[in-house]
PDB file of N, CA and C in Angstrom:
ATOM      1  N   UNK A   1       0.833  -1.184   0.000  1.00  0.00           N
ATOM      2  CA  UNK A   1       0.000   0.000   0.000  1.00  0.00           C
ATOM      3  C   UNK A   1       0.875   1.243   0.000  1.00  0.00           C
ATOM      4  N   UNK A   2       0.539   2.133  -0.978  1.00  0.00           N
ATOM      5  CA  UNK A   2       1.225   3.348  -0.869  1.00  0.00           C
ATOM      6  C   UNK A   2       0.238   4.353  -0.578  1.00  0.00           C
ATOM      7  N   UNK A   3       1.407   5.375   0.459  1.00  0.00           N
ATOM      8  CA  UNK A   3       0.415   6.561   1.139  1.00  0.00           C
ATOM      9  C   UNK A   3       1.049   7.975   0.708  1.00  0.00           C
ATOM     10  N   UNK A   4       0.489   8.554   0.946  1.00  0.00           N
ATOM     11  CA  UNK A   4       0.611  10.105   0.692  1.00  0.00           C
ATOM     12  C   UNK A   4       2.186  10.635   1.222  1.00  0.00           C
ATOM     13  N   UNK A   5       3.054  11.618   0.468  1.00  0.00           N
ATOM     14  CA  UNK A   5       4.176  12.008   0.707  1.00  0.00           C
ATOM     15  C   UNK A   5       3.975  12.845   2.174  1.00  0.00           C
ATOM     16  N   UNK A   6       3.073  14.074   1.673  1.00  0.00           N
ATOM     17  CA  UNK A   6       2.619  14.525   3.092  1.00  0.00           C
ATOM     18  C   UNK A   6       1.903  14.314   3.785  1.00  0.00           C
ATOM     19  N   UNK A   7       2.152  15.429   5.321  1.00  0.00           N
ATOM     20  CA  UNK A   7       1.058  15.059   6.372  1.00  0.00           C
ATOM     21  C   UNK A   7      -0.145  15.412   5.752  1.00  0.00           C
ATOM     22  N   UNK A   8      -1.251  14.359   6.510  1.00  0.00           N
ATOM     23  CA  UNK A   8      -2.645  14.630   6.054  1.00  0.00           C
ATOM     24  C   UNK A   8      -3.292  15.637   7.879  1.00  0.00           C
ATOM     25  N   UNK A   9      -2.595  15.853   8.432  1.00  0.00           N
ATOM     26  CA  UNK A   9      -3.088  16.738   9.327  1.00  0.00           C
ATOM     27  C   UNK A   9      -3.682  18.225   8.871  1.00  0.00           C
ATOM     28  N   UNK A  10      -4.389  18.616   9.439  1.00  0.00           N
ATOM     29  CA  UNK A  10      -5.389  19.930   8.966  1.00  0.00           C
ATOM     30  C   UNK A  10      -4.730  21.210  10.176  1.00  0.00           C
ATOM     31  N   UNK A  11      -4.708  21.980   9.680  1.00  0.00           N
ATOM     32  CA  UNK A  11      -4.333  23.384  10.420  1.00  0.00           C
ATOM     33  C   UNK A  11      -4.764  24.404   9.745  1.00  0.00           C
ATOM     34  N   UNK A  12      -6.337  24.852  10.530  1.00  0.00           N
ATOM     35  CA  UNK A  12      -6.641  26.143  10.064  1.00  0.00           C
ATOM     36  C   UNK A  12      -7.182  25.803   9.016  1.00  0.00           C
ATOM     37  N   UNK A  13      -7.716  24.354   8.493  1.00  0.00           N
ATOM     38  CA  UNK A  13      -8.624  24.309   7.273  1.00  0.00           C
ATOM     39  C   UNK A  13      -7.746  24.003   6.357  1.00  0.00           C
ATOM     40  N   UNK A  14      -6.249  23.874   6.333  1.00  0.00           N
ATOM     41  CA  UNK A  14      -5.435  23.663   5.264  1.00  0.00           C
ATOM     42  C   UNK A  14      -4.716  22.011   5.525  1.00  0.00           C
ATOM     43  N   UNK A  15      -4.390  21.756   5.064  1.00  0.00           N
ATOM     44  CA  UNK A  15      -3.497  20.355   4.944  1.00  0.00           C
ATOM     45  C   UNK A  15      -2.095  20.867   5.183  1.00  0.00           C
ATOM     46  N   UNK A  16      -1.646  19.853   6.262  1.00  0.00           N
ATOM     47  CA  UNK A  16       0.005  20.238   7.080  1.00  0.00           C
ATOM     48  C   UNK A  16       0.514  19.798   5.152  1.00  0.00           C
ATOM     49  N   UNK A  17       1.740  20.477   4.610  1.00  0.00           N
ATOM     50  CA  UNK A  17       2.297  19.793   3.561  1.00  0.00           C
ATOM     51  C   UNK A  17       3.974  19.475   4.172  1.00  0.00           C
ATOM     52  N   UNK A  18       3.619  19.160   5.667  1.00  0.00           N
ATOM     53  CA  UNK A  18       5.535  18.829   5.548  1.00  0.00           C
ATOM     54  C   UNK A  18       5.428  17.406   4.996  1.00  0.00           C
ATOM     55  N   UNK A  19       6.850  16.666   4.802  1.00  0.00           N
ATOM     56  CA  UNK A  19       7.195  15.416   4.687  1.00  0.00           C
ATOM     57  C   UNK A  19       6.219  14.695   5.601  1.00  0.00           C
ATOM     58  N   UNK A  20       5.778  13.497   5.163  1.00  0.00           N
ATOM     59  CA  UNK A  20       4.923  12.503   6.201  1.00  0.00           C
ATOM     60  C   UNK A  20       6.261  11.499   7.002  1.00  0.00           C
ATOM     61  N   UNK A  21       5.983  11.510   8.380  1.00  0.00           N
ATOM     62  CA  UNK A  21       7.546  10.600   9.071  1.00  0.00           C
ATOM     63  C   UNK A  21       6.585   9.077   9.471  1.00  0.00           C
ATOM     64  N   UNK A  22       5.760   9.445   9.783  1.00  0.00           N
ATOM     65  CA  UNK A  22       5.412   8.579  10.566  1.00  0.00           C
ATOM     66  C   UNK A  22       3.770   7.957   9.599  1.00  0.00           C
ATOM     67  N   UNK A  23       2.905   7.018  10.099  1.00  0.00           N
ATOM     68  CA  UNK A  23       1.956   6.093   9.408  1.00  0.00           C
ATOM     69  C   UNK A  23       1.205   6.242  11.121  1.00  0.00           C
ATOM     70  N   UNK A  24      -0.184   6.092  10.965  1.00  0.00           N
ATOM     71  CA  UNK A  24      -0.869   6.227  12.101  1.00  0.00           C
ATOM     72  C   UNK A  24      -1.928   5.949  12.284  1.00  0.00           C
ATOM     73  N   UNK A  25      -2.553   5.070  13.273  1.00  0.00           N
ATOM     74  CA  UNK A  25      -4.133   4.806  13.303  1.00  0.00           C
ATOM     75  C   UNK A  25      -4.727   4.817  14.702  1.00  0.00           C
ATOM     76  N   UNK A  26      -5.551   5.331  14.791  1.00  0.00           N
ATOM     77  CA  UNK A  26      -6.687   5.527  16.108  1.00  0.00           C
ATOM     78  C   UNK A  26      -7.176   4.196  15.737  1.00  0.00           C
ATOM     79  N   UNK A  27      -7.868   3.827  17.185  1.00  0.00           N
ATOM     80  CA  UNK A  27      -8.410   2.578  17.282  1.00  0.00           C
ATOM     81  C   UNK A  27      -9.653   2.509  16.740  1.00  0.00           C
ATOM     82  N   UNK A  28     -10.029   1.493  15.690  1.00  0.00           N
ATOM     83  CA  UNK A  28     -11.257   2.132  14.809  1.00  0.00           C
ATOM     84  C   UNK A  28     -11.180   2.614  13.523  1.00  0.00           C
ATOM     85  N   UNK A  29     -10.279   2.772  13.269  1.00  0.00           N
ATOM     86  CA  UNK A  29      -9.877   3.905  12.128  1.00  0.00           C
ATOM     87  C   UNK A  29      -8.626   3.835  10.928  1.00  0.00           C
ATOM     88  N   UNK A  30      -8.992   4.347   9.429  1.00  0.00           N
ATOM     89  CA  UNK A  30      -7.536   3.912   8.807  1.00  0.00           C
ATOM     90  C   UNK A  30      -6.734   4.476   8.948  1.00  0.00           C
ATOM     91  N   UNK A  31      -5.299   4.040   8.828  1.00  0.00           N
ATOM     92  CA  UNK A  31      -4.723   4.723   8.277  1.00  0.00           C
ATOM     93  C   UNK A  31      -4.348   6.103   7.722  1.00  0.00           C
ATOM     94  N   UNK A  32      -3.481   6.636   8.613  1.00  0.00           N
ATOM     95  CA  UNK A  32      -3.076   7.924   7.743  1.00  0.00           C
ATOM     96  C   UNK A  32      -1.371   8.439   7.841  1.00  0.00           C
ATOM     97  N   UNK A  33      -1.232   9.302   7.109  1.00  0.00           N
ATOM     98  CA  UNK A  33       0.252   9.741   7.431  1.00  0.00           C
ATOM     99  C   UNK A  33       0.342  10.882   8.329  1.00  0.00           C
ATOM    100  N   UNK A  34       1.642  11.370   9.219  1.00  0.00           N
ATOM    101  CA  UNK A  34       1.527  12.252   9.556  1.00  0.00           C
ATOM    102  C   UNK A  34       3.496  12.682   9.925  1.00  0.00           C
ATOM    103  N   UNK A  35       3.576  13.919   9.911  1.00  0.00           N
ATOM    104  CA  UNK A  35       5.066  14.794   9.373  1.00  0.00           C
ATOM    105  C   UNK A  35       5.350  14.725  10.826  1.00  0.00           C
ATOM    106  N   UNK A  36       6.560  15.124  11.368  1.00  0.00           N
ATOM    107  CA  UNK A  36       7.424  15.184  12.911  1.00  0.00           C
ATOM    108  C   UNK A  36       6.666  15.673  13.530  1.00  0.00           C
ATOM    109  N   UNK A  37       6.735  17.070  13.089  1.00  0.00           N
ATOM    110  CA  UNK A  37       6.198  18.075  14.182  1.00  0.00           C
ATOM    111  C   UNK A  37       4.714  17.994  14.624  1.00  0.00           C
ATOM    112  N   UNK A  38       3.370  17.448  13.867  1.00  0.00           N
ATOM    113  CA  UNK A  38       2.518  17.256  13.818  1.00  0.00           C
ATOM    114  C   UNK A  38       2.087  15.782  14.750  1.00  0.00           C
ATOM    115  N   UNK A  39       3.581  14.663  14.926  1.00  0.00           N
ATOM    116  CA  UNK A  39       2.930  13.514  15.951  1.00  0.00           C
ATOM    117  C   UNK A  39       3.308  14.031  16.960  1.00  0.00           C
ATOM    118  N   UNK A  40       4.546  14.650  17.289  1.00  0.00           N
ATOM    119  CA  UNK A  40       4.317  15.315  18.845  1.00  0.00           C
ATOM    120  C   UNK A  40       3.132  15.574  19.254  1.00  0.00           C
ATOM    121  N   UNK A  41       2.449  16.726  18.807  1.00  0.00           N
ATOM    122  CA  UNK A  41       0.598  17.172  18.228  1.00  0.00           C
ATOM    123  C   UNK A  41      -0.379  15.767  18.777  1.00  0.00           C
ATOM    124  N   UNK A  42      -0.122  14.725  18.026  1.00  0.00           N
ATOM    125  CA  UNK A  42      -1.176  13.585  18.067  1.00  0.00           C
ATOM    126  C   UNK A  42      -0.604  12.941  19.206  1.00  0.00           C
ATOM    127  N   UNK A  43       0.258  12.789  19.620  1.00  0.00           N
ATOM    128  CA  UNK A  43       0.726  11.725  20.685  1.00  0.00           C
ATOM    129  C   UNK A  43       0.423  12.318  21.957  1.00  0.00           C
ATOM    130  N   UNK A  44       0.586  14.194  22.170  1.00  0.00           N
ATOM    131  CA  UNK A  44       0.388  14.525  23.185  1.00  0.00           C
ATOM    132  C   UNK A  44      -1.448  14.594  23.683  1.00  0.00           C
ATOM    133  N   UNK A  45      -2.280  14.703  22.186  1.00  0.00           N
ATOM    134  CA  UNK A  45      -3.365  14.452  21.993  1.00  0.00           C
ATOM    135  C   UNK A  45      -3.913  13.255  22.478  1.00  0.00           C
ATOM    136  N   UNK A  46      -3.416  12.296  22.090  1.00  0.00           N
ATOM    137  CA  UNK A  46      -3.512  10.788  22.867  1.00  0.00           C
ATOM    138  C   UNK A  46      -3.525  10.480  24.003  1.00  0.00           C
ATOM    139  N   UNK A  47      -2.279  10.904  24.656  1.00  0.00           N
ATOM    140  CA  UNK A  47      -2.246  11.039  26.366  1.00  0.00           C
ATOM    141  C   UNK A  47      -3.351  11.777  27.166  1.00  0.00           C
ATOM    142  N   UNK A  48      -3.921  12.773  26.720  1.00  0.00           N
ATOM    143  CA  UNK A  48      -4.451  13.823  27.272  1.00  0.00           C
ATOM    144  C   UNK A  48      -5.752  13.232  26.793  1.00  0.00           C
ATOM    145  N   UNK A  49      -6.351  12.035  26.247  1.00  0.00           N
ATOM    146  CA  UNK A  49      -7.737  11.965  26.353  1.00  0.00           C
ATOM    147  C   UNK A  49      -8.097  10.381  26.252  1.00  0.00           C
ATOM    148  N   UNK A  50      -6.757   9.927  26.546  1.00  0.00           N
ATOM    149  CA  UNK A  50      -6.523   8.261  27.385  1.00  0.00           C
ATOM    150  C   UNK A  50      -6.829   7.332  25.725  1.00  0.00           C
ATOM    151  N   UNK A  51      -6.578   7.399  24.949  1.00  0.00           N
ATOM    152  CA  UNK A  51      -6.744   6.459  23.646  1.00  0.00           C
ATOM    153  C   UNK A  51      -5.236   6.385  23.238  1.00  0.00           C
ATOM    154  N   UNK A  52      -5.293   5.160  23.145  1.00  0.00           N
ATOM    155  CA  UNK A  52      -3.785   4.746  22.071  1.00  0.00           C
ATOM    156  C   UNK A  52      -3.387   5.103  20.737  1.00  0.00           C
ATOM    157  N   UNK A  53      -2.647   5.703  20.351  1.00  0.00           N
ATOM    158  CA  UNK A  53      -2.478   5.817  19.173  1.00  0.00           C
ATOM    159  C   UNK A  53      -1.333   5.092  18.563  1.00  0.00           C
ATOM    160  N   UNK A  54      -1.250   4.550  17.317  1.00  0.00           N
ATOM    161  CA  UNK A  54      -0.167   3.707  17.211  1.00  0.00           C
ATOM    162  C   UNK A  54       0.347   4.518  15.935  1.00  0.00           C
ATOM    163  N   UNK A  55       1.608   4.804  16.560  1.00  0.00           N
ATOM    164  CA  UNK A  55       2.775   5.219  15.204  1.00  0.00           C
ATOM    165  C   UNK A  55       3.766   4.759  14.431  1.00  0.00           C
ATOM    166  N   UNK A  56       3.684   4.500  13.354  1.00  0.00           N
ATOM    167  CA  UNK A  56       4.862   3.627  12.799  1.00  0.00           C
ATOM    168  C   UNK A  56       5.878   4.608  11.761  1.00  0.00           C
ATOM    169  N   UNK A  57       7.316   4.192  11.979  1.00  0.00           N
ATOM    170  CA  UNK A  57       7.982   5.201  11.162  1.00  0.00           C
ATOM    171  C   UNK A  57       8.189   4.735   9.651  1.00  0.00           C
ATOM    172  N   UNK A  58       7.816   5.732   8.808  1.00  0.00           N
ATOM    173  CA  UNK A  58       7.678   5.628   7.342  1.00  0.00           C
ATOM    174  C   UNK A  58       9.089   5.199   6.740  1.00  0.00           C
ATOM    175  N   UNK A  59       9.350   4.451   5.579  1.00  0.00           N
ATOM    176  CA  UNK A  59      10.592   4.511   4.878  1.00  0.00           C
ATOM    177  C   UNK A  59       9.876   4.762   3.703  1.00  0.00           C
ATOM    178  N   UNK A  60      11.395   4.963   2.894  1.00  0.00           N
ATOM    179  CA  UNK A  60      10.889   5.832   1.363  1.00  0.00           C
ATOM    180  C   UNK A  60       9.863   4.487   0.187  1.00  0.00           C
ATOM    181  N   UNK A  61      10.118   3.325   0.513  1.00  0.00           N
ATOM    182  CA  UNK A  61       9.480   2.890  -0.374  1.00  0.00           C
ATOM    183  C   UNK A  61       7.905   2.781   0.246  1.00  0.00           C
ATOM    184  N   UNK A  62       7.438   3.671   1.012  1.00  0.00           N
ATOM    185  CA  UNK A  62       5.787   3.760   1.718  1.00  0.00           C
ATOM    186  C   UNK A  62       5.317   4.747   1.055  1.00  0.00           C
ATOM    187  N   UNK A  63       5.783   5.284   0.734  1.00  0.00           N
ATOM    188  CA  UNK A  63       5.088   6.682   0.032  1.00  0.00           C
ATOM    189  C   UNK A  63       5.145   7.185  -1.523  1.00  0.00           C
ATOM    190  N   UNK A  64       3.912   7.586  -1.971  1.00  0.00           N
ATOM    191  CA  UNK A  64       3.710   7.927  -3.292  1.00  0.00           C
ATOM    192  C   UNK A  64       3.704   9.386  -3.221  1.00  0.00           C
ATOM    193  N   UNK A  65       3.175   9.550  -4.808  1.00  0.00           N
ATOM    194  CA  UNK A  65       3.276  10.953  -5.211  1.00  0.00           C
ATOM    195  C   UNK A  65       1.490  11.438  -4.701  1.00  0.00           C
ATOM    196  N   UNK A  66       0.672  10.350  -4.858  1.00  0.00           N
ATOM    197  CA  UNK A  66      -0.751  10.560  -4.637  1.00  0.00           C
ATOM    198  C   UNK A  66      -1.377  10.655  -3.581  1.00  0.00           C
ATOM    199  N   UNK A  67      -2.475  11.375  -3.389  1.00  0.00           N
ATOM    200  CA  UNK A  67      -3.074  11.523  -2.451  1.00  0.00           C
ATOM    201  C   UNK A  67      -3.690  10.527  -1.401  1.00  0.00           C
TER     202      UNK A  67
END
Protein backbone atom coordinates (compact mmCIF):
# COMPACT_ATOMS: atom_id res chain seq x y z
CA UNK A 1 0.00 0.00 0.00
CA UNK A 2 1.23 3.35 -0.87
CA UNK A 3 0.41 6.56 1.14
CA UNK A 4 0.61 10.11 0.69
CA UNK A 5 4.18 12.01 0.71
CA UNK A 6 2.62 14.52 3.09
CA UNK A 7 1.06 15.06 6.37
CA UNK A 8 -2.64 14.63 6.05
CA UNK A 9 -3.09 16.74 9.33
CA UNK A 10 -5.39 19.93 8.97
CA UNK A 11 -4.33 23.38 10.42
CA UNK A 12 -6.64 26.14 10.06
CA UNK A 13 -8.62 24.31 7.27
CA UNK A 14 -5.44 23.66 5.26
CA UNK A 15 -3.50 20.35 4.94
CA UNK A 16 0.00 20.24 7.08
CA UNK A 17 2.30 19.79 3.56
CA UNK A 18 5.53 18.83 5.55
CA UNK A 19 7.19 15.42 4.69
CA UNK A 20 4.92 12.50 6.20
CA UNK A 21 7.55 10.60 9.07
CA UNK A 22 5.41 8.58 10.57
CA UNK A 23 1.96 6.09 9.41
CA UNK A 24 -0.87 6.23 12.10
CA UNK A 25 -4.13 4.81 13.30
CA UNK A 26 -6.69 5.53 16.11
CA UNK A 27 -8.41 2.58 17.28
CA UNK A 28 -11.26 2.13 14.81
CA UNK A 29 -9.88 3.91 12.13
CA UNK A 30 -7.54 3.91 8.81
CA UNK A 31 -4.72 4.72 8.28
CA UNK A 32 -3.08 7.92 7.74
CA UNK A 33 0.25 9.74 7.43
CA UNK A 34 1.53 12.25 9.56
CA UNK A 35 5.07 14.79 9.37
CA UNK A 36 7.42 15.18 12.91
CA UNK A 37 6.20 18.08 14.18
CA UNK A 38 2.52 17.26 13.82
CA UNK A 39 2.93 13.51 15.95
CA UNK A 40 4.32 15.31 18.84
CA UNK A 41 0.60 17.17 18.23
CA UNK A 42 -1.18 13.59 18.07
CA UNK A 43 0.73 11.72 20.68
CA UNK A 44 0.39 14.53 23.18
CA UNK A 45 -3.36 14.45 21.99
CA UNK A 46 -3.51 10.79 22.87
CA UNK A 47 -2.25 11.04 26.37
CA UNK A 48 -4.45 13.82 27.27
CA UNK A 49 -7.74 11.97 26.35
CA UNK A 50 -6.52 8.26 27.38
CA UNK A 51 -6.74 6.46 23.65
CA UNK A 52 -3.78 4.75 22.07
CA UNK A 53 -2.48 5.82 19.17
CA UNK A 54 -0.17 3.71 17.21
CA UNK A 55 2.77 5.22 15.20
CA UNK A 56 4.86 3.63 12.80
CA UNK A 57 7.98 5.20 11.16
CA UNK A 58 7.68 5.63 7.34
CA UNK A 59 10.59 4.51 4.88
CA UNK A 60 10.89 5.83 1.36
CA UNK A 61 9.48 2.89 -0.37
CA UNK A 62 5.79 3.76 1.72
CA UNK A 63 5.09 6.68 0.03
CA UNK A 64 3.71 7.93 -3.29
CA UNK A 65 3.28 10.95 -5.21
CA UNK A 66 -0.75 10.56 -4.64
CA UNK A 67 -3.07 11.52 -2.45
Amino acid sequence: MELPKTCQQKKRDVACQEKAAYRYTWPGTDEAVICEKCSVLLRNISTAIGLYVQLIPLNETEVSDGE
